[in-house]
Protein backbone atom coordinates (compact mmCIF):
# COMPACT_ATOMS: atom_id res chain seq x y z
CA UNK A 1 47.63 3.39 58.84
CA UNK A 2 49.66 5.67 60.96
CA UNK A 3 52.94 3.90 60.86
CA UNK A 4 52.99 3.65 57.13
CA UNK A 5 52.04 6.89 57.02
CA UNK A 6 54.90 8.20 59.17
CA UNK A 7 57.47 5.78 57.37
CA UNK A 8 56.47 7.83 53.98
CA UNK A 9 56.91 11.16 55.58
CA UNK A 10 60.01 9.43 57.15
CA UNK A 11 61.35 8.47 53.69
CA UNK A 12 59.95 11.91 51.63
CA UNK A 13 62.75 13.63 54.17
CA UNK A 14 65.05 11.33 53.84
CA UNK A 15 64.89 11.62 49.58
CA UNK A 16 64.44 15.54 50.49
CA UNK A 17 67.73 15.04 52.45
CA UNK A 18 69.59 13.39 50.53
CA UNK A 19 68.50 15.11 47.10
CA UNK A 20 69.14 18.70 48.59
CA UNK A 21 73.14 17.42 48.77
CA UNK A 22 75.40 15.43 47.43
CA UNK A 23 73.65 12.21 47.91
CA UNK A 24 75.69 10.55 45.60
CA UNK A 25 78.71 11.26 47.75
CA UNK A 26 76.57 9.69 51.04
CA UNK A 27 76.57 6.15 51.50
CA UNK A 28 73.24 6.72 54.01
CA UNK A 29 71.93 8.08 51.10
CA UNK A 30 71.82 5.16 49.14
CA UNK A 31 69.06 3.47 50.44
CA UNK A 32 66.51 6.17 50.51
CA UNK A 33 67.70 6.97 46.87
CA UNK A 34 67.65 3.25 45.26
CA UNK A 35 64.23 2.99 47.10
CA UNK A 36 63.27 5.93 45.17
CA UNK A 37 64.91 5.23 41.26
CA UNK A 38 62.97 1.54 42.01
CA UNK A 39 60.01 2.65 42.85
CA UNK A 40 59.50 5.80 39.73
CA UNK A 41 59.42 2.43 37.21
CA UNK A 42 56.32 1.12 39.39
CA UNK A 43 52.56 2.08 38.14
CA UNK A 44 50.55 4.84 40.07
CA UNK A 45 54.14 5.79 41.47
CA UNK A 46 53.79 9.28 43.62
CA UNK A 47 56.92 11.08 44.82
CA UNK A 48 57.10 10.45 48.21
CA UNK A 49 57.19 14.24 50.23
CA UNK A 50 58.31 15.88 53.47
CA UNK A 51 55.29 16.87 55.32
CA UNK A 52 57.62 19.08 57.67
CA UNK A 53 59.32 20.87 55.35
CA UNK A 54 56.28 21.44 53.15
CA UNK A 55 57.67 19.97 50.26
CA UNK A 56 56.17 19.25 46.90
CA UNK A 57 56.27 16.11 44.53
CA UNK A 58 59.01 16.60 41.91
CA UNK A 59 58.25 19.21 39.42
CA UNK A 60 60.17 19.46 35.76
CA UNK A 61 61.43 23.11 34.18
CA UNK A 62 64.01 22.16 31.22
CA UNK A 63 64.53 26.20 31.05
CA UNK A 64 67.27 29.02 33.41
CA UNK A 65 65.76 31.95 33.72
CA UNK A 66 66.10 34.29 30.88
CA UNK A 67 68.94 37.05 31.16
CA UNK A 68 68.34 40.18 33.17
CA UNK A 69 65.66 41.96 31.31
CA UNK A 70 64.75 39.17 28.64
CA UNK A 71 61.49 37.61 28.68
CA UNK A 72 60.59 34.25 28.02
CA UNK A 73 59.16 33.54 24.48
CA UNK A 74 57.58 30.85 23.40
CA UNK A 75 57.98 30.89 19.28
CA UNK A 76 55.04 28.90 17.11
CA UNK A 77 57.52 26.10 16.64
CA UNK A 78 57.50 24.99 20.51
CA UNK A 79 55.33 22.49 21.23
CA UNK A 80 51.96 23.38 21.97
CA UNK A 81 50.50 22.94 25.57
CA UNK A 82 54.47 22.73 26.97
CA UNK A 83 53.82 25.61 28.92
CA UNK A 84 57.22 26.04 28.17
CA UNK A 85 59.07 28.84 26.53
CA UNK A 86 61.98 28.01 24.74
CA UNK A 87 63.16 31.10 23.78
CA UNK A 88 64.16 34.49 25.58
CA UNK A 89 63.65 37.73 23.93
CA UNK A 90 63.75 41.54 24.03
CA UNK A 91 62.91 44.63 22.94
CA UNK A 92 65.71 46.12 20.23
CA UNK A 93 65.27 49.47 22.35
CA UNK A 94 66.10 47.75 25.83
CA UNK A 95 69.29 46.19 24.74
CA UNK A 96 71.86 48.26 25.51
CA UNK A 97 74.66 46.81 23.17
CA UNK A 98 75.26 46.10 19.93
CA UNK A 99 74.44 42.84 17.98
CA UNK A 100 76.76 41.74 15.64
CA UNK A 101 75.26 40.73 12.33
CA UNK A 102 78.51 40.55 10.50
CA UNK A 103 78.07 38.15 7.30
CA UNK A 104 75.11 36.00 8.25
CA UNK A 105 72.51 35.83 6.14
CA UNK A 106 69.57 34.70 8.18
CA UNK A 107 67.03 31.98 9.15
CA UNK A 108 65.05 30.28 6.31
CA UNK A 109 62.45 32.34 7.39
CA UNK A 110 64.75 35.37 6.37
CA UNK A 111 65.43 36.85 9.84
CA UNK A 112 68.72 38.05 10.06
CA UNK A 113 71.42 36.15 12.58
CA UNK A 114 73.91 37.24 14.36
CA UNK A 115 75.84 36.87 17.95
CA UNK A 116 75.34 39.05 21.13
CA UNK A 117 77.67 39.01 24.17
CA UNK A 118 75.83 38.35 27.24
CA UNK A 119 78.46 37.52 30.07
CA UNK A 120 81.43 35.93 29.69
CA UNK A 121 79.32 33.97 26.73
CA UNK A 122 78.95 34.96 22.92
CA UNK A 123 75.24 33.03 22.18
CA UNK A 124 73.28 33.66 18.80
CA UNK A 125 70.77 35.78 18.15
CA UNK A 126 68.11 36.63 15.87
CA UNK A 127 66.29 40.19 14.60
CA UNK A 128 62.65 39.58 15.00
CA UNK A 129 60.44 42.25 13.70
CA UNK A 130 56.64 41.66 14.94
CA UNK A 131 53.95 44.42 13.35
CA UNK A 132 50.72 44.84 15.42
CA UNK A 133 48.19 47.60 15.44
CA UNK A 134 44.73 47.59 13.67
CA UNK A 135 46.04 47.74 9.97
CA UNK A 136 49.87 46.28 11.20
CA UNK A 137 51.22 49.84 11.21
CA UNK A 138 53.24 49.74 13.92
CA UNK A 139 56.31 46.87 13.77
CA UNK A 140 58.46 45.95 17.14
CA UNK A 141 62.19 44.71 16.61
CA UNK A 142 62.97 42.21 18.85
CA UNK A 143 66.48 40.27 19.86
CA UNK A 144 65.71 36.54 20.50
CA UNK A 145 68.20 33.94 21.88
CA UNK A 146 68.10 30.21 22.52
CA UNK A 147 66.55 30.26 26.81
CA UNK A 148 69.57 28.33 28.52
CA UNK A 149 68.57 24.81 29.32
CA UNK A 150 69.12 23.62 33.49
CA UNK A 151 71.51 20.88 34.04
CA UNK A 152 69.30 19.79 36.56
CA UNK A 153 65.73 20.34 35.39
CA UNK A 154 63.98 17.71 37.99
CA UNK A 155 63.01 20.07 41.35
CA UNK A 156 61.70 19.57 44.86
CA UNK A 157 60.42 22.80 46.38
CA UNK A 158 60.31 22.62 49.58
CA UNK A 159 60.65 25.92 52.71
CA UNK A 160 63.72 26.58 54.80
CA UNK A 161 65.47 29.56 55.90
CA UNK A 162 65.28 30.56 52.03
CA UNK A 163 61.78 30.96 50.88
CA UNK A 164 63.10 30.36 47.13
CA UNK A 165 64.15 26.85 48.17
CA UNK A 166 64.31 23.95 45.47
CA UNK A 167 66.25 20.90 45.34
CA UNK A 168 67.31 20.61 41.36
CA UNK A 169 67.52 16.58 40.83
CA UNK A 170 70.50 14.77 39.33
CA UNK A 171 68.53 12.13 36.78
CA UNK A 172 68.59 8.88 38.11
């Protein structure tokens, strides 16, 4: 058991490898990687991992991280049980520029649209207002945008010199 053990180990590093660059680019690569695409159609498949670099099985986030000071927000309409949040959002008070409403008329729901520069990018936005409190007397505005969706959203973490380490995944 010890030599197919060590030729899994052997190949989880050589997929960690080869994912963490441009494997596509790396004929050696091939192998490894064509090993791998084959055997994700097989049943009871596991993703094959790097015991020394302490790396996991593939994880999935479909989601970037929100802006500087947005949260993530997951609205009613996201799937339940995701675990995802689809949405970023903050606090009318914490954003620090103006939103430009312009025309727009709103969302069916009647929440009133508009665009917000964050960046170099102009993204839409929407004017939440959320009431809470025992008898809803007290009502929060909130700016919500569409959470940027990865490129990449397939990940290996794994450690190295940079304790944040992940290999993001080009779909095979």
């Amino acid at each position: 058991s010890v030599p197919s053990q060590t030729f899994a180990s052997e190949w989880g590093c050589q997929v960690l490898l080869c994912l963490s660059g441009d494997w596509q680019g790396t004929p050696s690569c091939h192998p490894p990687i064509d090993r791998l695409i084959d055997a994700m159609g097989l049943p009871g498949f596991s993703w094959p991992t790097c015991p020394q670099a302490n790396s996991s099985g593939a994880g999935y986030d479909p989601y970037e991280a929100c802006p500087q000071g947005w949260m993530p927000y997951a609205p009613a309409s996201d799937p339940p049980g995701q675990g995802q949040a689809s949405m970023c959002r903050i606090a009318a008070g914490n954003l620090g520029q103006p939103a430009n409403f312009g025309a727009r008329h709103g969302q069916a729901d009647g929440s009133p649209t508009g665009t917000i520069q964050l960046g170099d990018r102009t993204v839409p936005v929407q004017l939440t207002h959320v009431s809470s409190g025992a008898h809803n007397d007290r009502t929060t505005t909130y700016y919500d945008i569409q959470r940027p969706r990865r490129t990449k959203p397939y990940y290996i973490d794994y450690d190295d010199a940079n304790p944040a380490a992940a290999a993001h995944l080009v779909q095979p």
